[in-house]
C-alpha atoms as a PDB file:
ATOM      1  CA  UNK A   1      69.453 -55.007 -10.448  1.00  0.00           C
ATOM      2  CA  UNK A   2      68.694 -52.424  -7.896  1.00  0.00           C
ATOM      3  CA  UNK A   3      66.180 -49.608  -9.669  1.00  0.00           C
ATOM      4  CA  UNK A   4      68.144 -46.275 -10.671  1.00  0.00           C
ATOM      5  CA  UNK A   5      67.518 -42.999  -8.716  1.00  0.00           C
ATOM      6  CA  UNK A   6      65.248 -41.122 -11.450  1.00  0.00           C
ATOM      7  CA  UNK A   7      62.856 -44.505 -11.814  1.00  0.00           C
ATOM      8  CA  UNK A   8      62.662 -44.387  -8.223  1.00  0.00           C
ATOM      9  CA  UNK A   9      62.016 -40.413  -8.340  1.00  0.00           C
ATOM     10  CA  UNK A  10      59.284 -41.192 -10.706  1.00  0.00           C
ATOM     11  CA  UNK A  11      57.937 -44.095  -9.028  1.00  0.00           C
ATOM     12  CA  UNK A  12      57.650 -41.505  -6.173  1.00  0.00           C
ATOM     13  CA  UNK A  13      56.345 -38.538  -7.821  1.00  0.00           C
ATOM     14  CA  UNK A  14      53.653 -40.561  -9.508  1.00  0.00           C
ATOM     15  CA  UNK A  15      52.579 -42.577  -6.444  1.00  0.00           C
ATOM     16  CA  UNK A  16      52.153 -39.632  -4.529  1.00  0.00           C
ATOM     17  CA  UNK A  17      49.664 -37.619  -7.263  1.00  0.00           C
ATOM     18  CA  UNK A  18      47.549 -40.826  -8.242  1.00  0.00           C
ATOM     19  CA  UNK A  19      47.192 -41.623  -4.111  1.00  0.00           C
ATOM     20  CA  UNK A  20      45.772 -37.763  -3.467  1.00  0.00           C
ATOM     21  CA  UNK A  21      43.488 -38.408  -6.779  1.00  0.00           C
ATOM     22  CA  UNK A  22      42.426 -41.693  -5.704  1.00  0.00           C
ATOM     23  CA  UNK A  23      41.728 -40.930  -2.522  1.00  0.00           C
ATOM     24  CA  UNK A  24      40.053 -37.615  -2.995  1.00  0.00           C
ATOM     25  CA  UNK A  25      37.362 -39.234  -5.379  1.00  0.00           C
ATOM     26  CA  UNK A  26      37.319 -42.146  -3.507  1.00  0.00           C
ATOM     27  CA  UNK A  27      37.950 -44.682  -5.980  1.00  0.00           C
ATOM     28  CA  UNK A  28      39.797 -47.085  -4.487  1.00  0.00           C
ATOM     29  CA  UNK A  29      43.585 -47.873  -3.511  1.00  0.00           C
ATOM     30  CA  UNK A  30      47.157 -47.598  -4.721  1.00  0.00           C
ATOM     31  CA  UNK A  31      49.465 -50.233  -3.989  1.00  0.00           C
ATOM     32  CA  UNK A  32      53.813 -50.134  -4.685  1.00  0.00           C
ATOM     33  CA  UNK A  33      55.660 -52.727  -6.373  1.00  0.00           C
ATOM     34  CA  UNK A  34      55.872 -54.964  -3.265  1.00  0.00           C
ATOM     35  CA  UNK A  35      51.803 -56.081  -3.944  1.00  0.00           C
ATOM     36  CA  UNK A  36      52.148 -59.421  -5.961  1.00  0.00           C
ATOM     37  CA  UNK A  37      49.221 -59.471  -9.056  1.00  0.00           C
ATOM     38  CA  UNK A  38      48.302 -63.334 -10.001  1.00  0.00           C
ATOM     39  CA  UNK A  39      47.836 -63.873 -13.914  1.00  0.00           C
ATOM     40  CA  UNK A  40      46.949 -67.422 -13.849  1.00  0.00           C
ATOM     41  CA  UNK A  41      48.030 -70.517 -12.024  1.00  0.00           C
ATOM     42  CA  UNK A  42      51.266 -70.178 -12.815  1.00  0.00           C
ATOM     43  CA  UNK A  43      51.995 -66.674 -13.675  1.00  0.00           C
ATOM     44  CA  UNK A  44      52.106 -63.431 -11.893  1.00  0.00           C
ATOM     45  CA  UNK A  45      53.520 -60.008 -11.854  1.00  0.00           C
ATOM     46  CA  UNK A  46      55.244 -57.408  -9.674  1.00  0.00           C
ATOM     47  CA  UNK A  47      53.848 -54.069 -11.192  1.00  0.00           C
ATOM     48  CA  UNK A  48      55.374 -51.090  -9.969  1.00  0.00           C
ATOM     49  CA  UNK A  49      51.951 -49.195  -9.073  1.00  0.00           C
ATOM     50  CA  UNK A  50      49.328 -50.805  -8.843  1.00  0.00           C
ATOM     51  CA  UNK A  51      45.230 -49.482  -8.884  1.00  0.00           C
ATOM     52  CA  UNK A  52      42.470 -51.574  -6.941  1.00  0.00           C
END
């Protein structure tokens, strides 16, 4: 199911203020929901945003 406009909004919105925090102190990276996170061996997620 394709996401709705406001999560995508918020997705957005949210993105955008933790990059500029991130970045500014240096901290590391934001990824979007296209960045693949392995659990295990045989399990792994698709977060929406994602800190490293």
């Amino acid at each position: 199911m394709a996401a709705q406009y406001l999560h995508e909004w918020i997705f957005m919105w949210l993105s955008s203020l933790l990059t500029n925090f991130v970045e500014y102190q240096k901290l590391g990276r934001i990824l979007g929901s296209r960045t693949a996170v392995k659990i295990n061996e045989y399990d792994g997620r698709l977060p929406d945003i994602l800190f490293v």
